[in-house]
Protein backbone atom coordinates (compact mmCIF):
# COMPACT_ATOMS: atom_id res chain seq x y z
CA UNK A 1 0.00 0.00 0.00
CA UNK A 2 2.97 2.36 0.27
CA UNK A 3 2.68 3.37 -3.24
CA UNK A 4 -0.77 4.95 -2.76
CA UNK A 5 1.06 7.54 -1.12
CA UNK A 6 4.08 8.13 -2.81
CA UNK A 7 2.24 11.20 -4.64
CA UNK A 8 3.57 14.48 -3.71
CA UNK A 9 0.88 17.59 -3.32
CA UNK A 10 1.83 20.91 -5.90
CA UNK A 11 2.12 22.52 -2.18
CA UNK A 12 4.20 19.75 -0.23
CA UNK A 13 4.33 20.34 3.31
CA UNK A 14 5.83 19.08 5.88
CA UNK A 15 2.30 17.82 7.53
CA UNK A 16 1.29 15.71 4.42
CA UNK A 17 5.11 14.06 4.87
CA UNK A 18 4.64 13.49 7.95
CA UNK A 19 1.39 12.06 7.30
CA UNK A 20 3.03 9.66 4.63
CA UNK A 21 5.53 8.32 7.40
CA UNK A 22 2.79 7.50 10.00
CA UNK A 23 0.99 5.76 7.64
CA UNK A 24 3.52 3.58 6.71
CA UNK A 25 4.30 2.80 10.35
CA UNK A 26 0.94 1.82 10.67
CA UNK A 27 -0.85 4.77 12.61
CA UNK A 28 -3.23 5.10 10.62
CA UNK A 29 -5.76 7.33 12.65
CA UNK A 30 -3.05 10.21 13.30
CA UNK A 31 -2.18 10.08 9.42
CA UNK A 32 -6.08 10.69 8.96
CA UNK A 33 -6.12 13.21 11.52
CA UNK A 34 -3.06 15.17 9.44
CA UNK A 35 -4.46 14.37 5.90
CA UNK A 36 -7.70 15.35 7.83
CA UNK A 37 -6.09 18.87 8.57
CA UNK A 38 -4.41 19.28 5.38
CA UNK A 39 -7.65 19.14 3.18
CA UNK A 40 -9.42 21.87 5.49
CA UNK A 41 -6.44 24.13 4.59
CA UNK A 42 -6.85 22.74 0.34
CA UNK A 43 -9.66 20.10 -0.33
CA UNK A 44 -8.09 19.56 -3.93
CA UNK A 45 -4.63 18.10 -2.20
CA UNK A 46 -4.46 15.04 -4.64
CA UNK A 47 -1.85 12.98 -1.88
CA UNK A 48 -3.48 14.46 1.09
CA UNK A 49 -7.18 12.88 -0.32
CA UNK A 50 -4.81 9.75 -1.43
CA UNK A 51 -3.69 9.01 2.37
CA UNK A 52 -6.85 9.94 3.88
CA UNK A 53 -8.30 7.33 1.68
CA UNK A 54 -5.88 4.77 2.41
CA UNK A 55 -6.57 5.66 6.09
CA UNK A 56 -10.62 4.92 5.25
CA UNK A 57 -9.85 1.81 3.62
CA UNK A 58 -7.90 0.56 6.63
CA UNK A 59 -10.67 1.20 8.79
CA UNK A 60 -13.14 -0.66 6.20
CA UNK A 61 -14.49 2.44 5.56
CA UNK A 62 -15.21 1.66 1.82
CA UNK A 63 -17.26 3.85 0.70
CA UNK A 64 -15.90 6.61 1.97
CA UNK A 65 -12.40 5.56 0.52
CA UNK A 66 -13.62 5.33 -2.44
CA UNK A 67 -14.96 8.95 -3.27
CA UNK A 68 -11.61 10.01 -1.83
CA UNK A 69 -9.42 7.97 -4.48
CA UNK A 70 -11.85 8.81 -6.95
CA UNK A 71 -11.62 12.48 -6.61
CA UNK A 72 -7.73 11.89 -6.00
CA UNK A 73 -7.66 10.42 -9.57
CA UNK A 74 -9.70 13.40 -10.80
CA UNK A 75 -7.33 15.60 -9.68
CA UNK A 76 -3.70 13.62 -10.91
CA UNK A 77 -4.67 11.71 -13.48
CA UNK A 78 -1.20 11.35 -14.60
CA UNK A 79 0.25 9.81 -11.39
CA UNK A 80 -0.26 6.16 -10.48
CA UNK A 81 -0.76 6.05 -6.82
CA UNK A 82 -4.18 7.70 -7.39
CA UNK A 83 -5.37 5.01 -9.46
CA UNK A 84 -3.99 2.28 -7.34
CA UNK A 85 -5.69 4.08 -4.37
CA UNK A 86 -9.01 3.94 -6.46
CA UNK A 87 -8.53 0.64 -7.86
CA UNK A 88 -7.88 -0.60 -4.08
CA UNK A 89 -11.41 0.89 -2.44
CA UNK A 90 -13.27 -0.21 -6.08
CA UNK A 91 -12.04 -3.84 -5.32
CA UNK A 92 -13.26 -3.19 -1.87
CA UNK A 93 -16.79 -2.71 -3.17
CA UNK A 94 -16.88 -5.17 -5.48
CA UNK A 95 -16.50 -2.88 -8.65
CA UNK A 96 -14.34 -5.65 -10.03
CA UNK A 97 -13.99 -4.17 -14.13
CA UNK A 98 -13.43 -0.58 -12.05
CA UNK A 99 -10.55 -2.28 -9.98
CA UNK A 100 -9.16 -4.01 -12.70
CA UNK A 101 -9.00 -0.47 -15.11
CA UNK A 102 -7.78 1.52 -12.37
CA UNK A 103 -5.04 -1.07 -11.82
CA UNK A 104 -4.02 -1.05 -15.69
CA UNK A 105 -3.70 2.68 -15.54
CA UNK A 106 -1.60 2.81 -12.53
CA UNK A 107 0.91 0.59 -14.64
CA UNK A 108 1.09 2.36 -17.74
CA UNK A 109 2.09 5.07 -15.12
CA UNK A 110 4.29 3.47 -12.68
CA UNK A 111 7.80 5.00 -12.29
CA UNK A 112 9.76 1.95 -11.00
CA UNK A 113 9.76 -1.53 -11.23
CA UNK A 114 8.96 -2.47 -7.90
CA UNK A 115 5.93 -0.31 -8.65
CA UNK A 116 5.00 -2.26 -11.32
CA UNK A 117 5.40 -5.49 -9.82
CA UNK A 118 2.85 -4.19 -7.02
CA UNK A 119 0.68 -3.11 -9.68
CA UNK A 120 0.86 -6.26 -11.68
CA UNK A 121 0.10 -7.81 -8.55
CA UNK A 122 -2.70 -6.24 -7.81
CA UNK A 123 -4.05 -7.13 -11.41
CA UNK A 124 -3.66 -10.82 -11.27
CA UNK A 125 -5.30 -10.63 -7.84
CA UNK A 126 -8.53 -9.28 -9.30
């Protein structure tokens, strides 16, 4: 799941890093709380919605994950953690074809191979 939040904002801050990090040390509700804060100050923070996501789908909060990636990949269509984040809650729900497109798309985009091989992954497990 780390890749979902590799994405950096147009207006990186240091709260949206540190966000990232305590995410991927597995505190998810104080990443939440950050990415929380972070989209009161700019609702349209692409890796801000991205984490908070990731944060919803940990909590099996589907739905609500799933409107976040969606309007991540709205917003940075050109980077592939937002589509992995989408394809990840549209598995979630059972939006199968969705997962499975969103997954493609994140690997035309992916930037390394290790992302690929997470996003090929993620295709062969739909």
């Amino acid at each position: 799941m780390a890749q979902v939040i590799e994405l950096k904002s147009a207006n990186e801050n240091r709260e949206v890093a540190a966000a990232q990090k305590l995410y991927l040390s597995g505190d998810y509700a104080q990443a939440g709380a950050i990415a929380e804060l972070r989209l009161r100050e700019d609702p349209e923070d692409a890796q801000a919605l991205a984490i908070a996501s990731a944060v919803y789908k940990q909590a099996d909060r589907t739905a609500l994950a799933y409107v976040l990636a969606r309007r991540s990949t709205e917003l940075r269509p050109d980077r592939p953690e937002t589509w992995v984040c989408h394809g990840f809650a549209a598995q979630a729900m059972w939006r199968m074809d969705e997962a499975l497109e969103c997954y493609r798309k994140a690997l035309q985009r992916a930037l390394t191979n290790k992302q690929k091989a997470l996003y090929i992954n993620n295709i062969a497990c739909v």
